[in-house]
Structure formats: C-alpha cells, structure tokens
PDB file of N, CA and C in Angstrom:
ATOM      1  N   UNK A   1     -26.764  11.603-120.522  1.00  0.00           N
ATOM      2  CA  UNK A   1     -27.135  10.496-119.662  1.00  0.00           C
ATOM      3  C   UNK A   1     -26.870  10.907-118.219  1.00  0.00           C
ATOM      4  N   UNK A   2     -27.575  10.806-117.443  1.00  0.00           N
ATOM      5  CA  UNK A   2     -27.572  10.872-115.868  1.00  0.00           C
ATOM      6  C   UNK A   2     -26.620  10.347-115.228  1.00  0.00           C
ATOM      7  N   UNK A   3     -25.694  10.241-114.285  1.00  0.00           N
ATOM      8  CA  UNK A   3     -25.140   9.468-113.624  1.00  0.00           C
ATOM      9  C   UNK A   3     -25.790   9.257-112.192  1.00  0.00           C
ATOM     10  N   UNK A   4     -26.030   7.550-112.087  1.00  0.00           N
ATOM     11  CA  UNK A   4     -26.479   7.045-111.094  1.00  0.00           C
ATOM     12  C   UNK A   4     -25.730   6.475-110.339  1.00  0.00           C
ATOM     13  N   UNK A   5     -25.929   5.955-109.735  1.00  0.00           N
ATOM     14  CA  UNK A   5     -25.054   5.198-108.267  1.00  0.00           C
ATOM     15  C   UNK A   5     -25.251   4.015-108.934  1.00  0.00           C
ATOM     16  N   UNK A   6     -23.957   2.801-108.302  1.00  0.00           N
ATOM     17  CA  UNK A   6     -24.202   1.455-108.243  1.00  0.00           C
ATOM     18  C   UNK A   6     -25.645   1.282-108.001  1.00  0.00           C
ATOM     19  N   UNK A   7     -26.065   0.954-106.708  1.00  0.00           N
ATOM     20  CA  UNK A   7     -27.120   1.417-106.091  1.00  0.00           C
ATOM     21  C   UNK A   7     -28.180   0.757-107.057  1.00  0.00           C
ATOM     22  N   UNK A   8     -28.440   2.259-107.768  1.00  0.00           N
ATOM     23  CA  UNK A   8     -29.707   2.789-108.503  1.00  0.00           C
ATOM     24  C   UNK A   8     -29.554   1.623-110.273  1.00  0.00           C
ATOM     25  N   UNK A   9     -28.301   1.555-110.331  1.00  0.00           N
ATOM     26  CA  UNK A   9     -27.637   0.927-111.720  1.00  0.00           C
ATOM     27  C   UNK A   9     -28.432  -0.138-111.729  1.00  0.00           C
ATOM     28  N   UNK A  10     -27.745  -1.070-110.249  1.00  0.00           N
ATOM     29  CA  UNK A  10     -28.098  -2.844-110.234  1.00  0.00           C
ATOM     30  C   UNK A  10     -29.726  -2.755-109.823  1.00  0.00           C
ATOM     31  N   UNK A  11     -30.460  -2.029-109.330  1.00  0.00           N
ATOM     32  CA  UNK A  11     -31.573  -2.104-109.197  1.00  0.00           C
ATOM     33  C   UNK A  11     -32.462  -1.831-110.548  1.00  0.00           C
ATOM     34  N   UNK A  12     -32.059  -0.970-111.479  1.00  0.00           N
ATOM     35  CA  UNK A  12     -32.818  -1.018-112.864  1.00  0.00           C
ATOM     36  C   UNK A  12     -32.450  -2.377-113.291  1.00  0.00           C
ATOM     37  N   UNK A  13     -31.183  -3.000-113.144  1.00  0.00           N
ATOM     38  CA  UNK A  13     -31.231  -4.125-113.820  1.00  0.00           C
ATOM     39  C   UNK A  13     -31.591  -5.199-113.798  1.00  0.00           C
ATOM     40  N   UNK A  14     -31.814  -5.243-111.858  1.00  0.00           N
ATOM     41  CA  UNK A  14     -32.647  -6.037-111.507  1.00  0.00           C
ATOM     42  C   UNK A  14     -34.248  -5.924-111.978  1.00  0.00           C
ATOM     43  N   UNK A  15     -34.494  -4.524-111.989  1.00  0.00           N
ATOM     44  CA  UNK A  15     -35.762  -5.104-112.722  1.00  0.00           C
ATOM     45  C   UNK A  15     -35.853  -4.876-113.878  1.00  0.00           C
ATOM     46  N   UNK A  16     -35.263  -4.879-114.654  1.00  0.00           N
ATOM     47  CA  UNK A  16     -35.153  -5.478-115.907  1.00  0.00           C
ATOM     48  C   UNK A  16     -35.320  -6.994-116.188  1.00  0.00           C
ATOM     49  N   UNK A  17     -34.662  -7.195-115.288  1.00  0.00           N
ATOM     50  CA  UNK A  17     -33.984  -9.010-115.872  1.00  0.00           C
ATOM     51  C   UNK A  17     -35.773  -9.452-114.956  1.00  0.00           C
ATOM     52  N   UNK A  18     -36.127  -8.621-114.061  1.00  0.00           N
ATOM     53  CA  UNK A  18     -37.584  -9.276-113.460  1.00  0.00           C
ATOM     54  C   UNK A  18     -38.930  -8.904-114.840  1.00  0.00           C
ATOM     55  N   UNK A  19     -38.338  -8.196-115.416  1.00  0.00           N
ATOM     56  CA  UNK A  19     -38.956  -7.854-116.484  1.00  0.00           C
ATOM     57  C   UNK A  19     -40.890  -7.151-115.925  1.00  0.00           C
ATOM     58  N   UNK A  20     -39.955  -6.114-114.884  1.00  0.00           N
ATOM     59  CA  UNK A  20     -40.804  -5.084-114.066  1.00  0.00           C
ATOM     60  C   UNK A  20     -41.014  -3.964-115.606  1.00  0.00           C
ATOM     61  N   UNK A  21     -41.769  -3.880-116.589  1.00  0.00           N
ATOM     62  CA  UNK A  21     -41.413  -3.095-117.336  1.00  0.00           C
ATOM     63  C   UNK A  21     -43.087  -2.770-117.993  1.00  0.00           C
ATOM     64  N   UNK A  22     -43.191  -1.083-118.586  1.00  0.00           N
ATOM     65  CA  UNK A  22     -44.404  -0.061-118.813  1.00  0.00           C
ATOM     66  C   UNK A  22     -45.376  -0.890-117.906  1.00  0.00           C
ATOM     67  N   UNK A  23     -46.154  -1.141-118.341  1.00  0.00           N
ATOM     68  CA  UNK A  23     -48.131  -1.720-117.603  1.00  0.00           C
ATOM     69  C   UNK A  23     -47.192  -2.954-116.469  1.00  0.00           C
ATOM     70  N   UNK A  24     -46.807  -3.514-116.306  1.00  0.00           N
ATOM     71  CA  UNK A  24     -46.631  -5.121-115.954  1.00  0.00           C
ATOM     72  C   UNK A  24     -45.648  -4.484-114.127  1.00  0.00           C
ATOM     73  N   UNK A  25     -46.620  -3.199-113.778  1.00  0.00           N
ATOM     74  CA  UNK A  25     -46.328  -2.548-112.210  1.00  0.00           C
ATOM     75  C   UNK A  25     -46.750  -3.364-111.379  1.00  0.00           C
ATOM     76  N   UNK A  26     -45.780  -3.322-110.548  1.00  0.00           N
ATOM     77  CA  UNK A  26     -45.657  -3.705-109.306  1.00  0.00           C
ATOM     78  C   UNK A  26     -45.942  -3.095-108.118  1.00  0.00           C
ATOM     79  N   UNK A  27     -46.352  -3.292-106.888  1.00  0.00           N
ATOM     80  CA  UNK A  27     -46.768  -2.508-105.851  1.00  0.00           C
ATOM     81  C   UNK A  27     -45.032  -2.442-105.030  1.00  0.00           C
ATOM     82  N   UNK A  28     -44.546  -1.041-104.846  1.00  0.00           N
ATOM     83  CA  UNK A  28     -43.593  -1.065-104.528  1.00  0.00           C
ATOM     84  C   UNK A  28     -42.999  -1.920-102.956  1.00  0.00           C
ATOM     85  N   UNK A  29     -43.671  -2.495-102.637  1.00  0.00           N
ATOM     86  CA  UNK A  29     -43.023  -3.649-101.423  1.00  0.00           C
ATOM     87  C   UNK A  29     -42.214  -4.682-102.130  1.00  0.00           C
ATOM     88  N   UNK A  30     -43.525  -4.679-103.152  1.00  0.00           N
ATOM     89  CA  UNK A  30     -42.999  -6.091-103.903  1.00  0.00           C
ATOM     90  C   UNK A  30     -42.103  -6.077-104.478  1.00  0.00           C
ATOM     91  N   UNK A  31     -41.598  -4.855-105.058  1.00  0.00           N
ATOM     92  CA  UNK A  31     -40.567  -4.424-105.909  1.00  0.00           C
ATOM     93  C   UNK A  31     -39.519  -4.604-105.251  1.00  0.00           C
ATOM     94  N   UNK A  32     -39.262  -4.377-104.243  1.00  0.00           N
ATOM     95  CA  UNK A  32     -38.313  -4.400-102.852  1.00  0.00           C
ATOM     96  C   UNK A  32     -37.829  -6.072-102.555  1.00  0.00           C
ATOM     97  N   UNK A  33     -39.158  -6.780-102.513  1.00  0.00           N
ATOM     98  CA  UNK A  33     -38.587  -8.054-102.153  1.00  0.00           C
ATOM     99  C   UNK A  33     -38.440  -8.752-103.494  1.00  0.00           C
ATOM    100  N   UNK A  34     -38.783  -8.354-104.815  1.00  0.00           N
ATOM    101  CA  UNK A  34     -38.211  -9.276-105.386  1.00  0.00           C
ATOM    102  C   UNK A  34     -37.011  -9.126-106.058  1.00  0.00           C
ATOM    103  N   UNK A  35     -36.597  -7.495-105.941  1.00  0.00           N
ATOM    104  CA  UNK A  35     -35.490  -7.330-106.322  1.00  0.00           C
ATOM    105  C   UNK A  35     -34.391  -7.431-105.146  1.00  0.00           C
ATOM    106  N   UNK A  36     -34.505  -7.982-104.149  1.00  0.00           N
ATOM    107  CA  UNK A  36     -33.789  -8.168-103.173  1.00  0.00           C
ATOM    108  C   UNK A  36     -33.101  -6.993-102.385  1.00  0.00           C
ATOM    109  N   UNK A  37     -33.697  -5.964-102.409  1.00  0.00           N
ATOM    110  CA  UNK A  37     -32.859  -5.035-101.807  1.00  0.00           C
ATOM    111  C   UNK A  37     -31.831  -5.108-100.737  1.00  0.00           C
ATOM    112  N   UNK A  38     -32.590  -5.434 -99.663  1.00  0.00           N
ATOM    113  CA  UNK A  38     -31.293  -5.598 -98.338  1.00  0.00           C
ATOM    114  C   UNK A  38     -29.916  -6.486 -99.163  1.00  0.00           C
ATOM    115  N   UNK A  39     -30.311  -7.550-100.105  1.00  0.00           N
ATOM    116  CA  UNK A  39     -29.188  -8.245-100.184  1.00  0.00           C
ATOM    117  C   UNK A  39     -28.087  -6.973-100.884  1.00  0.00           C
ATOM    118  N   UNK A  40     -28.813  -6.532-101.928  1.00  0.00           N
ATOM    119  CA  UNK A  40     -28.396  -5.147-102.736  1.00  0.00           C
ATOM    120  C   UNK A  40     -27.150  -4.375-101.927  1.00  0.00           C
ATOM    121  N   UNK A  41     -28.360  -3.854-100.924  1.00  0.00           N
ATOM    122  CA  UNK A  41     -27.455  -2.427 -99.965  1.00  0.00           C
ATOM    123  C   UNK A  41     -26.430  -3.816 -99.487  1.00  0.00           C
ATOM    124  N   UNK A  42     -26.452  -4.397 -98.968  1.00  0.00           N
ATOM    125  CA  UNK A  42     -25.107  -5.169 -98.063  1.00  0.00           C
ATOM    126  C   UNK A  42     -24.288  -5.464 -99.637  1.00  0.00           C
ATOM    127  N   UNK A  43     -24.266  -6.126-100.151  1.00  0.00           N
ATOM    128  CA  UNK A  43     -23.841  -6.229-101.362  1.00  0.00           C
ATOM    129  C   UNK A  43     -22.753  -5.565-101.995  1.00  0.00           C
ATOM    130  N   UNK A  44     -23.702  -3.768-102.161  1.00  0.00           N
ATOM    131  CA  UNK A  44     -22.471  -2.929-103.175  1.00  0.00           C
ATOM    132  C   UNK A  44     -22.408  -1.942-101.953  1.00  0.00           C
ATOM    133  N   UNK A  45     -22.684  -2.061-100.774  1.00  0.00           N
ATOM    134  CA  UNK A  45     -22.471  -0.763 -99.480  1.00  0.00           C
ATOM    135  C   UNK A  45     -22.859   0.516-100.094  1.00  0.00           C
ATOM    136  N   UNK A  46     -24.073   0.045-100.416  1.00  0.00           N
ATOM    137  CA  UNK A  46     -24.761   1.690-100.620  1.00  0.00           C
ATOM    138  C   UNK A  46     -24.973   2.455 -99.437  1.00  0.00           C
ATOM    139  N   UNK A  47     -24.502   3.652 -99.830  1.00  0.00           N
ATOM    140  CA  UNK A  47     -24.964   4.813 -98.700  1.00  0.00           C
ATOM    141  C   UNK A  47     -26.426   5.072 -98.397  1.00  0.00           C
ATOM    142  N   UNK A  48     -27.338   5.049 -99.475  1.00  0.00           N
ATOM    143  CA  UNK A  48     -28.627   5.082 -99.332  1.00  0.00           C
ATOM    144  C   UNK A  48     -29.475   3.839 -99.323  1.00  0.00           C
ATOM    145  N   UNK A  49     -29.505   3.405 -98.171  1.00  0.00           N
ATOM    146  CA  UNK A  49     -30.245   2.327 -97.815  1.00  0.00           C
ATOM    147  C   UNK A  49     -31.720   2.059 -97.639  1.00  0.00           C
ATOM    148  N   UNK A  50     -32.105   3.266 -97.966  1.00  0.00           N
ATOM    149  CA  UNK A  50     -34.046   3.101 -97.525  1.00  0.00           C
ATOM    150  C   UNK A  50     -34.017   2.800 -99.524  1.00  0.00           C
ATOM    151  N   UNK A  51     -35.098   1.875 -99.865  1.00  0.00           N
ATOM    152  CA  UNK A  51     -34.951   1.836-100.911  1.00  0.00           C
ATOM    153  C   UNK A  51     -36.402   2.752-101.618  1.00  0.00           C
ATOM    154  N   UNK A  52     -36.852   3.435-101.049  1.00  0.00           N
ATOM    155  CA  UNK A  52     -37.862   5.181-101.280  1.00  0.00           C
ATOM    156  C   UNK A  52     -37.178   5.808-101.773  1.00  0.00           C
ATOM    157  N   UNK A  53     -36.431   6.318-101.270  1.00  0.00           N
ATOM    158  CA  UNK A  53     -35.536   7.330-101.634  1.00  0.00           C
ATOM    159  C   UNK A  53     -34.629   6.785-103.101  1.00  0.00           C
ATOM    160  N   UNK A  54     -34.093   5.799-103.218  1.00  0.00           N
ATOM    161  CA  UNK A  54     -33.599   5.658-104.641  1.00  0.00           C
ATOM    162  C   UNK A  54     -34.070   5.340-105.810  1.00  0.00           C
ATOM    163  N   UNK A  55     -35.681   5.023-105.133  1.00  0.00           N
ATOM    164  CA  UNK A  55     -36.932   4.687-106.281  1.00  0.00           C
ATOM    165  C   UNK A  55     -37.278   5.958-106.860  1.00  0.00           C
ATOM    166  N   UNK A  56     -37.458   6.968-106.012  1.00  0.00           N
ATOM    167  CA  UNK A  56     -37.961   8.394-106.513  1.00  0.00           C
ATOM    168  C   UNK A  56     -36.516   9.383-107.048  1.00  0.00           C
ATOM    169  N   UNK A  57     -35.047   8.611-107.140  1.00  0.00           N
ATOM    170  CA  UNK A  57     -34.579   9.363-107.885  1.00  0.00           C
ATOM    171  C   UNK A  57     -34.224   8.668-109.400  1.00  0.00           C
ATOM    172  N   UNK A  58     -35.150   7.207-109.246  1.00  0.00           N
ATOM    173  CA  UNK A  58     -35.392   6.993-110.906  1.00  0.00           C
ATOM    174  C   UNK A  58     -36.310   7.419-111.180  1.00  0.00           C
ATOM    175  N   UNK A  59     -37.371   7.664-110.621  1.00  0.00           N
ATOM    176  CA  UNK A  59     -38.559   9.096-110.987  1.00  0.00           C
ATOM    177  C   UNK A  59     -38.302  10.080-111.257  1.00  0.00           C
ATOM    178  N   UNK A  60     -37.270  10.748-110.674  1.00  0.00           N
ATOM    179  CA  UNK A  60     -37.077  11.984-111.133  1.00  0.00           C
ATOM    180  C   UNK A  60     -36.197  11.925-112.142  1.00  0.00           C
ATOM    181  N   UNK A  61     -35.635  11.203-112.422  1.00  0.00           N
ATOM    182  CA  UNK A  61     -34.729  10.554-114.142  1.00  0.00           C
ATOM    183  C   UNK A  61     -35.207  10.372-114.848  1.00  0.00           C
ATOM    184  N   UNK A  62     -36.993  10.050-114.386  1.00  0.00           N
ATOM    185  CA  UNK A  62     -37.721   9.153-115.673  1.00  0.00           C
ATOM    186  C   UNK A  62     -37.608   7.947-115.724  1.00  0.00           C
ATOM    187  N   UNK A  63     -36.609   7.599-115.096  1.00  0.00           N
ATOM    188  CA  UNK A  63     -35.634   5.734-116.077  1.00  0.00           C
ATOM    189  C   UNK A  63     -36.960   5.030-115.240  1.00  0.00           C
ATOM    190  N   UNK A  64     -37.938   5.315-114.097  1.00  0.00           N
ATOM    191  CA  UNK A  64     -39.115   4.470-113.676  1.00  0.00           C
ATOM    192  C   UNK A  64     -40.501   5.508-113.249  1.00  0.00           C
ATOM    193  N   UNK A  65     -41.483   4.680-113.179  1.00  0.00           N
ATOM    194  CA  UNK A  65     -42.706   5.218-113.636  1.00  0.00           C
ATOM    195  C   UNK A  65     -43.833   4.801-112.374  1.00  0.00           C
ATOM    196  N   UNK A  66     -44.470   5.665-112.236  1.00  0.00           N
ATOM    197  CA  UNK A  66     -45.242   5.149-110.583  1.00  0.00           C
ATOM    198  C   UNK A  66     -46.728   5.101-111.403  1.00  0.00           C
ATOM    199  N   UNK A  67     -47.120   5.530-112.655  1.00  0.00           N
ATOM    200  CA  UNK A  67     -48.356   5.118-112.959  1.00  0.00           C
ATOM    201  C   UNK A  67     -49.358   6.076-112.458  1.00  0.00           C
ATOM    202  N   UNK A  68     -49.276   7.157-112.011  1.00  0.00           N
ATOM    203  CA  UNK A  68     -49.922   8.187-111.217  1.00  0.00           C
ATOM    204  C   UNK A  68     -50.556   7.455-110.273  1.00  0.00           C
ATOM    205  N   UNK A  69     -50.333   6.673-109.737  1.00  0.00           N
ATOM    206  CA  UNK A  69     -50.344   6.258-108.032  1.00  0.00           C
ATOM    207  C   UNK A  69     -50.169   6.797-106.515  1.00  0.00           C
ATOM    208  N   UNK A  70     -49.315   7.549-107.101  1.00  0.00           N
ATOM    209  CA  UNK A  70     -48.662   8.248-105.809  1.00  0.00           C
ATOM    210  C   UNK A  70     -47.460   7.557-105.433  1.00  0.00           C
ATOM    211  N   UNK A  71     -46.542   6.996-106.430  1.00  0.00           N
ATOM    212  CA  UNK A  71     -45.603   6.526-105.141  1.00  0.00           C
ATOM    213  C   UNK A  71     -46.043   4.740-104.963  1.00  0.00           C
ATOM    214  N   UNK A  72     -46.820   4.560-105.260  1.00  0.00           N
ATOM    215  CA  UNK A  72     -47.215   3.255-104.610  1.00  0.00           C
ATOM    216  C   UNK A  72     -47.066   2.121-105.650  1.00  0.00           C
ATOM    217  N   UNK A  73     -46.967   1.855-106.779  1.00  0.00           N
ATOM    218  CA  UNK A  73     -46.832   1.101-107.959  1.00  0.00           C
ATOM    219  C   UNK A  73     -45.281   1.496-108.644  1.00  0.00           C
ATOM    220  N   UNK A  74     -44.533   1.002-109.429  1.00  0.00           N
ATOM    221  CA  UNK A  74     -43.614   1.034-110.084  1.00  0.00           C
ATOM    222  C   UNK A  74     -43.641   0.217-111.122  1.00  0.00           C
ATOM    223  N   UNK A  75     -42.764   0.510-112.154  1.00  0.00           N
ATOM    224  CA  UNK A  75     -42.207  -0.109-113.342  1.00  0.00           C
ATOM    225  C   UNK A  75     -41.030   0.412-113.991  1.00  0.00           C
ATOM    226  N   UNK A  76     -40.325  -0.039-114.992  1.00  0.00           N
ATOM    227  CA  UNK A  76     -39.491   0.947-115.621  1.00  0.00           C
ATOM    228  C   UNK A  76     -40.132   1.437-116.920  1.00  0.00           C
ATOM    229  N   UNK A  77     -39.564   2.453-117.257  1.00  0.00           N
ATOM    230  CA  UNK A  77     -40.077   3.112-118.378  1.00  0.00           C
ATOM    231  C   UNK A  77     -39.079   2.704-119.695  1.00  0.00           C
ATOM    232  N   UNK A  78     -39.739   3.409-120.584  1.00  0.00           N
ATOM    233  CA  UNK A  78     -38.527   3.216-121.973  1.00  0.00           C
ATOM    234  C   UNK A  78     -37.260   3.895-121.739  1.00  0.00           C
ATOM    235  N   UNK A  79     -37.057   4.724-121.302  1.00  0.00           N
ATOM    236  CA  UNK A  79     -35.879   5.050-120.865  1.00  0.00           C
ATOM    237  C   UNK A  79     -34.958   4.821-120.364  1.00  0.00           C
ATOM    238  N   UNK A  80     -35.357   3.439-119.451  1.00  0.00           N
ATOM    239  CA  UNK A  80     -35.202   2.925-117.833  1.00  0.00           C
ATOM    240  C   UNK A  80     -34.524   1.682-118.572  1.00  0.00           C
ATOM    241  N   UNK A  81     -35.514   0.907-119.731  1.00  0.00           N
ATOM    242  CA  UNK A  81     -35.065  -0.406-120.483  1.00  0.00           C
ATOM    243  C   UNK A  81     -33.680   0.159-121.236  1.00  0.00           C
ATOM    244  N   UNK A  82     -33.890   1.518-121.829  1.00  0.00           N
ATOM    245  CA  UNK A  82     -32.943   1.473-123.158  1.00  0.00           C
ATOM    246  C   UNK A  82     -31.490   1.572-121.927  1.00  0.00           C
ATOM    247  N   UNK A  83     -31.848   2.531-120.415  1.00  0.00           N
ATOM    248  CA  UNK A  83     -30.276   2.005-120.238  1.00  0.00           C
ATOM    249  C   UNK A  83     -29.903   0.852-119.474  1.00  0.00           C
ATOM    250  N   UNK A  84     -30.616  -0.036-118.834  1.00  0.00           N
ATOM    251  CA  UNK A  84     -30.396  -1.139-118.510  1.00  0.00           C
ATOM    252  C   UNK A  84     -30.006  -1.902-119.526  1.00  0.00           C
ATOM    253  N   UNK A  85     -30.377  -2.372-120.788  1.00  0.00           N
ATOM    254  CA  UNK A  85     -29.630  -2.554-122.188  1.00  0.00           C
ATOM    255  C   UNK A  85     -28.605  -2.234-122.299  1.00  0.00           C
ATOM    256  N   UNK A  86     -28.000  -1.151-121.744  1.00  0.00           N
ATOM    257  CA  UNK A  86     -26.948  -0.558-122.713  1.00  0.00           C
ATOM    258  C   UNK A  86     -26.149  -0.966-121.031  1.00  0.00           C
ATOM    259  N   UNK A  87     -26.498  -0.670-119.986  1.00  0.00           N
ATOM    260  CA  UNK A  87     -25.482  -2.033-118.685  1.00  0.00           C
ATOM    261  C   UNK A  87     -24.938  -3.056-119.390  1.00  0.00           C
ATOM    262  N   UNK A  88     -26.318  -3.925-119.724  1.00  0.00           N
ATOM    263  CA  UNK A  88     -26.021  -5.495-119.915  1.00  0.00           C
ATOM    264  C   UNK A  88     -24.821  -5.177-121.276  1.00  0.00           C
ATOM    265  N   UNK A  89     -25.008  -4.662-122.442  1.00  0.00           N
ATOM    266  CA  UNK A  89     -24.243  -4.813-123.350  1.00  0.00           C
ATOM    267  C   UNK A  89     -23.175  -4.872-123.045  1.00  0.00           C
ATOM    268  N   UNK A  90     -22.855  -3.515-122.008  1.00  0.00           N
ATOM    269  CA  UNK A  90     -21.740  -3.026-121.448  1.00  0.00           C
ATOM    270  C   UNK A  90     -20.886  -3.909-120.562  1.00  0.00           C
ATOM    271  N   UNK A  91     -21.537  -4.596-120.123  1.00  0.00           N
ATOM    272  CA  UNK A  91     -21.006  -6.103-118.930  1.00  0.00           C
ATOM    273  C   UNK A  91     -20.525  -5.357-118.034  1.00  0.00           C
ATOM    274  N   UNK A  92     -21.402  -4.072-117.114  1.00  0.00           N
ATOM    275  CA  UNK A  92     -20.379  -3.425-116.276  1.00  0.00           C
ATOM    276  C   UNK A  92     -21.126  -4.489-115.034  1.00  0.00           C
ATOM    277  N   UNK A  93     -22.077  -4.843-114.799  1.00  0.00           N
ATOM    278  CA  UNK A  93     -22.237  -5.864-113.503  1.00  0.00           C
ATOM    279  C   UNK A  93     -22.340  -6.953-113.693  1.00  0.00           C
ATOM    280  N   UNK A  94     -21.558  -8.275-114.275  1.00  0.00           N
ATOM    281  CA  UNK A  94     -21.637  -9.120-114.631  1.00  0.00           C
ATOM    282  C   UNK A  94     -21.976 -10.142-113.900  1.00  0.00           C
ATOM    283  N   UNK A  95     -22.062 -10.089-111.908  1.00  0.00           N
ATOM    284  CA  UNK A  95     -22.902 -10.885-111.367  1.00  0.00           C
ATOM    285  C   UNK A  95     -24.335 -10.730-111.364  1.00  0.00           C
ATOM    286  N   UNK A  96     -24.889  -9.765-112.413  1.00  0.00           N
ATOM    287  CA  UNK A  96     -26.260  -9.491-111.994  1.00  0.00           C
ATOM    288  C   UNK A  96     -26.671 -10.080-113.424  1.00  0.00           C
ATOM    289  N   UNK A  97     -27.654 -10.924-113.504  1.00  0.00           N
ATOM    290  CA  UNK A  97     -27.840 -11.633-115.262  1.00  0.00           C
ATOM    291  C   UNK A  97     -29.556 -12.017-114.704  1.00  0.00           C
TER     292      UNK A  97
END
C-alpha cells in the first residue's frame, strides 16, 4: 500500500462519500469545489496546497482516474474505493463521514 499524506487520504474520502467514483467524472474544478479544498488545506495544514499537484499523485497511485482527458476529468478508481473503505472502517478521520 502507498503511503499518502493526510492531504491526499481526506480528499479520496471526500470523494468517496461524494460518490465521485469509475464513469460518474467530474471536471476537475468541480472536484475542487465540491470537495472543498481550501477548507481541506486550512484544515489539516497541508504543505501542498495547489490541489493539481495532489490529484496527479493519486494518478500516479492509480487510487484516481482522469479518463484519458488529459488531466481535465477525474474520478476514483477501484483501487481508490477499496482504500477509502478500508479509512472509513479504520475510523482514522472520523470528522470526515
């Protein structure tokens, strides 16, 4: 298993629980505002605050999927669900539901 940042953690789970998941992509702005990012970065004081940059290192994990777009669409993948699942089981962010 990969180790991710807070960060990258509460944002799969956020879209999880948005139920951003395979076909049901989003255009990545939108992804941004509905998973609340700014509240996010102020939140857990992520170091990486552009939220590009932490989208394309769940791309490069796999755990999310751009749809051969370029970059411009998102979702999570099966990979992306099975560990956001295994968060929630885990109750490691229990303000995020």
């Amino acid at each position: 298993m990969t180790a991710l940042t807070i960060c990258e953690e509460v944002l799969l789970l956020r879209m999880y629980n948005l139920r951003i998941i395979g076909m049901a992509y989003l255009p990545i702005w939108k992804v941004e505002a509905k998973t609340e990012w700014q509240n996010l970065v102020s939140k857990y004081q992520c170091p990486q605050s552009r939220f590009e940059r932490v989208l394309d290192r769940l791309f490069h994990y796999r755990l999310a999927y751009d749809h051969g777009k370029s970059k411009e669409v998102a979702s999570l993948t099966g990979s992306g669900v099975a560990y956001a699942m295994a968060l929630v089981k885990s109750a490691k962010y229990p303000d995020e539901k």
